[in-house]
Structure formats: C-alpha cells, structure tokens
C-alpha atoms as a PDB file:
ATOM      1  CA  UNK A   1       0.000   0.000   0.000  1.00  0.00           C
ATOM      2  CA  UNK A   2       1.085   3.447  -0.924  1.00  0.00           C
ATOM      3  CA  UNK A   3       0.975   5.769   2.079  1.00  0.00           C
ATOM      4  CA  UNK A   4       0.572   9.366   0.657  1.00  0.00           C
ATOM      5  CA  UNK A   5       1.511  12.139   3.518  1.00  0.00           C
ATOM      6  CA  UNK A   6       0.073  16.214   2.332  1.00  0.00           C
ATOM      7  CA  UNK A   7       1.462  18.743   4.510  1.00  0.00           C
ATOM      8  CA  UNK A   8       2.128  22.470   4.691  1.00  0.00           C
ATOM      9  CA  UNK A   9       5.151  23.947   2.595  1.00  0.00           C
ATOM     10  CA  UNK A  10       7.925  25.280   5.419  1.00  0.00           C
ATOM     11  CA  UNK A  11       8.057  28.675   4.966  1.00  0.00           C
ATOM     12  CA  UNK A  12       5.247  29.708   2.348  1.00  0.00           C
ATOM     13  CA  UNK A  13       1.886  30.220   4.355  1.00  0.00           C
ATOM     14  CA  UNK A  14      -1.346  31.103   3.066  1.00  0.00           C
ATOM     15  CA  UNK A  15      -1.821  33.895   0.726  1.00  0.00           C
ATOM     16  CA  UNK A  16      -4.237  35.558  -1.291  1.00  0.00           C
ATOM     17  CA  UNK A  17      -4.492  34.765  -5.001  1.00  0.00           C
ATOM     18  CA  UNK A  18      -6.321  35.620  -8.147  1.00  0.00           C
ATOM     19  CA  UNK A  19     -10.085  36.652  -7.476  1.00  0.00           C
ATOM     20  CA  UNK A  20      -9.824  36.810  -4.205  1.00  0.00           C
ATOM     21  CA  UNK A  21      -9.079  32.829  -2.947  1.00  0.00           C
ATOM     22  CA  UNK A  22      -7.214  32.129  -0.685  1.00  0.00           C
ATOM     23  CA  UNK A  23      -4.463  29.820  -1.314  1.00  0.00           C
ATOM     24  CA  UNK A  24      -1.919  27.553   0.629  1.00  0.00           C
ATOM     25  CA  UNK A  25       1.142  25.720  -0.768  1.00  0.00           C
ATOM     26  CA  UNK A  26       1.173  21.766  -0.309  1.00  0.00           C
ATOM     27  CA  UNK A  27       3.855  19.631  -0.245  1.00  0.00           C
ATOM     28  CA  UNK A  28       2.740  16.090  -1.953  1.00  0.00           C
ATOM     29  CA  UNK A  29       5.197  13.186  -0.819  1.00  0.00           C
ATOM     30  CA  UNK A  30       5.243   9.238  -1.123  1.00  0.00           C
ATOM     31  CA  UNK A  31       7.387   6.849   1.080  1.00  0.00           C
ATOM     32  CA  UNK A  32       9.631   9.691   2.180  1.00  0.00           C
ATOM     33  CA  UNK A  33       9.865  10.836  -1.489  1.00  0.00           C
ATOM     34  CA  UNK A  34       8.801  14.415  -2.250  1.00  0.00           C
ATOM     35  CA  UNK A  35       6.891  14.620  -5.385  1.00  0.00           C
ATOM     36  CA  UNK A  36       5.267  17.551  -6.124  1.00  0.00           C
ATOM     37  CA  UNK A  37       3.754  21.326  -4.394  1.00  0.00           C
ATOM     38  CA  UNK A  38       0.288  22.427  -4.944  1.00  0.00           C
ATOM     39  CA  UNK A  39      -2.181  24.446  -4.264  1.00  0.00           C
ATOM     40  CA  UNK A  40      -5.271  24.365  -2.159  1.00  0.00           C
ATOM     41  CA  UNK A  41      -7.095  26.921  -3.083  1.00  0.00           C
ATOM     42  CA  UNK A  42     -10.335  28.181  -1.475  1.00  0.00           C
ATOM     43  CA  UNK A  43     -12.910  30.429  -1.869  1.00  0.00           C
ATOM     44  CA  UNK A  44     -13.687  33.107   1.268  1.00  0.00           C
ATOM     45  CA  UNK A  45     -17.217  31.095   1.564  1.00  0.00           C
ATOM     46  CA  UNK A  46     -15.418  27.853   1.975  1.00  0.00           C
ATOM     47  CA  UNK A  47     -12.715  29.242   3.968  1.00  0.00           C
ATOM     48  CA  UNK A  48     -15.005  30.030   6.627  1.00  0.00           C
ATOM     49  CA  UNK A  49     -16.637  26.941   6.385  1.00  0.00           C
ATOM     50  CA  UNK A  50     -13.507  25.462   6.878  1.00  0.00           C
ATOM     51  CA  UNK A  51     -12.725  27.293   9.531  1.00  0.00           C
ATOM     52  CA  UNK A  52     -16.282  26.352  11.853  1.00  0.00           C
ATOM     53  CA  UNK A  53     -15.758  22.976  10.935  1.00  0.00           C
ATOM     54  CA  UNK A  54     -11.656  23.155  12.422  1.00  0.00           C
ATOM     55  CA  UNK A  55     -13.054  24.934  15.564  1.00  0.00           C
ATOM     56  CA  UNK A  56     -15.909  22.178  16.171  1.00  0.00           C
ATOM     57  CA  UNK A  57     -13.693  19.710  15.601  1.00  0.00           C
ATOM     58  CA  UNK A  58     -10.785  21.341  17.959  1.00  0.00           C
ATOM     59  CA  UNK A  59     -13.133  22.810  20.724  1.00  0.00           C
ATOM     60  CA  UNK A  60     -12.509  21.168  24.337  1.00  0.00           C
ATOM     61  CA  UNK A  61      -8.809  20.371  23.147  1.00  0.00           C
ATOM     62  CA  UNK A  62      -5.936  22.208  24.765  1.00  0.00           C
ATOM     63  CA  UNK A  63      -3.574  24.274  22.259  1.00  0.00           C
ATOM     64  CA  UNK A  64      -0.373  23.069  21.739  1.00  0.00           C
ATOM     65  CA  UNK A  65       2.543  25.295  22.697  1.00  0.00           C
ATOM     66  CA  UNK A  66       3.493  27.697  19.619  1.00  0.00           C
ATOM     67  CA  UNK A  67      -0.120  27.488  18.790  1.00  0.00           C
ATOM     68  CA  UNK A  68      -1.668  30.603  16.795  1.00  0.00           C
ATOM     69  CA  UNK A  69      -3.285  33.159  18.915  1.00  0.00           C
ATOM     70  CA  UNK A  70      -6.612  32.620  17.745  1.00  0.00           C
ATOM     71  CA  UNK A  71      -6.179  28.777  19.552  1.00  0.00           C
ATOM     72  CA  UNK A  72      -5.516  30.595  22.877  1.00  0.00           C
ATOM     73  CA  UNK A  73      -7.645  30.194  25.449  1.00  0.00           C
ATOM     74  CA  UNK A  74     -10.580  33.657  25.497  1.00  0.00           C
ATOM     75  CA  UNK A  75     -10.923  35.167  29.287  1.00  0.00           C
ATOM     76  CA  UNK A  76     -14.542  35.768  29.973  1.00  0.00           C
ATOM     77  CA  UNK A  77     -16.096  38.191  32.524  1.00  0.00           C
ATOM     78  CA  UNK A  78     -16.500  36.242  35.691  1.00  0.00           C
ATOM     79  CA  UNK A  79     -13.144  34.339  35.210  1.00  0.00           C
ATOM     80  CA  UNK A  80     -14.647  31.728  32.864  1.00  0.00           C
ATOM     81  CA  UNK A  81     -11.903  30.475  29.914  1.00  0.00           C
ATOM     82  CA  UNK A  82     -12.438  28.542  26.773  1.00  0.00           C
ATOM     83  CA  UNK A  83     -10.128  27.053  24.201  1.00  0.00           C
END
C-alpha cells in the first residue's frame, strides 16, 4: 500500500491569489519521497466553512505550545476560559 503524507510547505503560508481565494502551498510526498507542491485553493465562503468545521472539531482540546493566537484560550467576565 502506498501511504501518501500532504502537509504544509515550510516557509510559504497562506496567501491571497487571483479573485480573491485564498491559497496555501502543499507539499505532496510518497514513502519519504517528495513529489510535487500544490495548491489548495479556497474560496472566502469555503474558507469560513472550513474554519467552523476546524473549531468544532478542535473545541474542548488544549492548544499546543506555539499554537496561533486565535487557539488561545478567550478570558470571559467572571473568570470563565475557553479554548
């Protein structure tokens, strides 16, 4: 079996592209092999789609450290947090 691994580019982090998308370089690898870089490339619409459906998925779970600062935890009046 062919194990395929897609992961962020080091170094190039999303950007805007043509007509507005929003874009973020892709590394494509096989069995330790790099192969190729591409594109995802997203419309604002599915971005924030994207986006809800990361911060369902992720709510409850504790950032890990270097996290971005949008993962940190929010301090709510009466000394309530949530991640």
């Amino acid at each position: 079996m062919t194990h395929w691994k897609i992961s962020p580019v080091p170094g190039q982090g999303l950007h805007r592209a043509d007509g507005g998308a929003l874009a973020l370089p892709l590394q494509i690898s096989s069995g330790g092999r790099h192969l190729a870089v591409a594109e995802l490339r997203l419309t604002p619409a599915s971005a924030e789609q994207l986006h809800a459906a990361l911060c369902y998925a992720l709510d409850g779970q504790l950032p890990p450290d270097g996290a971005p600062e949008c993962r940190q935890p929010v301090h709510y009046p009466g000394g309530r947090q949530r991640y």
